[in-house]
N, C-alpha and C. Protein backbone atom coordinates (compact mmCIF):
# COMPACT_ATOMS: atom_id res chain seq x y z
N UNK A 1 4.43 11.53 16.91
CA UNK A 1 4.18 12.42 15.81
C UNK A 1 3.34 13.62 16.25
N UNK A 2 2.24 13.51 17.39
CA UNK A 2 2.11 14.27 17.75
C UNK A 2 2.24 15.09 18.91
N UNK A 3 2.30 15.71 19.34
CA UNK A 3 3.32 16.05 21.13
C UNK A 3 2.23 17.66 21.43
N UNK A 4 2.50 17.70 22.64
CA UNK A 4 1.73 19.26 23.14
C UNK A 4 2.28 20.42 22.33
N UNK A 5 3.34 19.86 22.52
CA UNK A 5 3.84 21.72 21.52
C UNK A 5 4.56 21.23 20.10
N UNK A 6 4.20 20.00 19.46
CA UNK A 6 4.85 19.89 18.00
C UNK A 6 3.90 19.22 17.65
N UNK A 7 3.38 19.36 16.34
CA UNK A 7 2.86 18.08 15.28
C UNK A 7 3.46 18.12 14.00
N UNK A 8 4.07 16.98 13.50
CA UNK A 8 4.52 16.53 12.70
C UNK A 8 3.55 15.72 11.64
N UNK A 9 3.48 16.74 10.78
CA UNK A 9 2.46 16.97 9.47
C UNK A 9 3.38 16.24 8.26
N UNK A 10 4.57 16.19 7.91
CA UNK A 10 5.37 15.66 7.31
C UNK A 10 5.25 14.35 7.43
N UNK A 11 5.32 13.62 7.91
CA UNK A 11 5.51 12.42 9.11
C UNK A 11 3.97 11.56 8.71
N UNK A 12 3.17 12.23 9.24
CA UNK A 12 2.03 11.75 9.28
C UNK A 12 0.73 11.94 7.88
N UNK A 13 1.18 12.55 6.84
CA UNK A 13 1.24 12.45 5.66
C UNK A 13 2.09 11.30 4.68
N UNK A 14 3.15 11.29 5.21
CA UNK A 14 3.87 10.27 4.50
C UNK A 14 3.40 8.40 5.01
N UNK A 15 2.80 8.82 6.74
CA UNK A 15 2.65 7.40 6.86
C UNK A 15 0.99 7.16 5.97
N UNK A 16 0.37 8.31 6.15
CA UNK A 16 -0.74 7.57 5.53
C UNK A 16 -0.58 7.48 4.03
N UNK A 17 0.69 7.94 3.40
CA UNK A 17 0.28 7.61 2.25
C UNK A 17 0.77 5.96 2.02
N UNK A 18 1.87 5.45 2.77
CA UNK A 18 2.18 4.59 3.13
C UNK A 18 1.18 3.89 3.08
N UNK A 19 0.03 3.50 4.40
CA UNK A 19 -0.97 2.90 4.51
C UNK A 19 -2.05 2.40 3.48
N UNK A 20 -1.87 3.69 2.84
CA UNK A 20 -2.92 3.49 1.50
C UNK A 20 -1.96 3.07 0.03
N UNK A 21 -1.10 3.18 0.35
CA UNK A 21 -0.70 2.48 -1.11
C UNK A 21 -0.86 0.93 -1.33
N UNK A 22 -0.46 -0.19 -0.70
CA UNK A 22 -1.47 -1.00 -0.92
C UNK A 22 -2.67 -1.31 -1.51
N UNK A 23 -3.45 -1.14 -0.86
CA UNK A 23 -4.65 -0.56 -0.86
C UNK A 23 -4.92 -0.33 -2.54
N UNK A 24 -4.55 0.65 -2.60
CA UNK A 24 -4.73 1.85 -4.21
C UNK A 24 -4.20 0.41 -5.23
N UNK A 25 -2.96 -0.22 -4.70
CA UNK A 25 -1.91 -1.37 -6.22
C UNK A 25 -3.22 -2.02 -6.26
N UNK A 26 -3.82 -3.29 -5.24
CA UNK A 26 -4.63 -4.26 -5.24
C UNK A 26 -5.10 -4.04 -6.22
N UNK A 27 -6.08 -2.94 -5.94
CA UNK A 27 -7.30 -2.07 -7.27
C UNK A 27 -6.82 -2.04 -8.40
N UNK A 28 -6.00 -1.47 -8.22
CA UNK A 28 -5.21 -1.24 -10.03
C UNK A 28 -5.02 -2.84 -10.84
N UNK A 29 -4.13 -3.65 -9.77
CA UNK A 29 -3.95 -4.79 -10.20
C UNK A 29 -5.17 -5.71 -10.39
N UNK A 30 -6.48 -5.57 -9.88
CA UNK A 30 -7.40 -6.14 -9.85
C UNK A 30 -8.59 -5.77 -10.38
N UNK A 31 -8.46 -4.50 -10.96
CA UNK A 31 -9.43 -3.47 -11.47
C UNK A 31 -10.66 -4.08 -12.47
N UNK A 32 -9.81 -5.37 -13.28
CA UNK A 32 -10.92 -5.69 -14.10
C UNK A 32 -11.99 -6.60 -13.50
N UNK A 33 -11.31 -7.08 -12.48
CA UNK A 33 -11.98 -8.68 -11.78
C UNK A 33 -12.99 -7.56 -11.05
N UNK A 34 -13.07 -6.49 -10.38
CA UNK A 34 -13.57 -5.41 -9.57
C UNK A 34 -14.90 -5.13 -10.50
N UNK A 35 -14.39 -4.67 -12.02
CA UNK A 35 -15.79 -3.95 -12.66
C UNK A 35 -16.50 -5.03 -13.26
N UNK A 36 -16.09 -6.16 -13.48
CA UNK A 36 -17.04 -7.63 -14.12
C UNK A 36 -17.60 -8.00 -12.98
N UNK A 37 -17.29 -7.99 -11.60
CA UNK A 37 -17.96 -8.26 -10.42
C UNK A 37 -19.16 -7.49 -10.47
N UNK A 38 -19.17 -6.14 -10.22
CA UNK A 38 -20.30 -5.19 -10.09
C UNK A 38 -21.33 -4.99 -11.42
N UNK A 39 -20.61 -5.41 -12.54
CA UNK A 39 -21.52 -5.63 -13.65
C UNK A 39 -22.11 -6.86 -13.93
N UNK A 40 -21.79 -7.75 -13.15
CA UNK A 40 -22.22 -9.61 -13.46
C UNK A 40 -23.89 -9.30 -12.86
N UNK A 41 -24.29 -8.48 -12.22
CA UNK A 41 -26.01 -8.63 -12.06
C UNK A 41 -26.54 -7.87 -12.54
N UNK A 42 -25.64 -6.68 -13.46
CA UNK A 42 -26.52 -5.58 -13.94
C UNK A 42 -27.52 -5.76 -15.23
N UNK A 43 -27.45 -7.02 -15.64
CA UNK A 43 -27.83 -7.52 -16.76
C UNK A 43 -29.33 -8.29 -17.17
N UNK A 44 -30.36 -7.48 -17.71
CA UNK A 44 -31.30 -8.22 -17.06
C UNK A 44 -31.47 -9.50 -18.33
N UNK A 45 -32.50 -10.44 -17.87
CA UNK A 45 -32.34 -11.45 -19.34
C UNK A 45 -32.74 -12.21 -18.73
């Protein structure tokens, strides 16, 4: 993707979006278990 006299910006945009989509579903799919986690100690009592 990348070479002395070419870089392929197309290419290497598409893989990282690749990479990160994963990534991004988990969250979405997991989003609530995520903010009851970080709020389970915010609570004083």
């Amino acid at each position: 993707m990348v070479g002395q006299f070419f870089t392929d910006y197309n290419l290497s945009a598409a893989g990282s979006v690749l990479v990160a989509l994963p990534t991004i579903l988990v969250f979405l799919l997991l989003q609530r278990h995520f903010i009851a986690g970080l709020t389970l100690g915010s609570s004083k009592g």
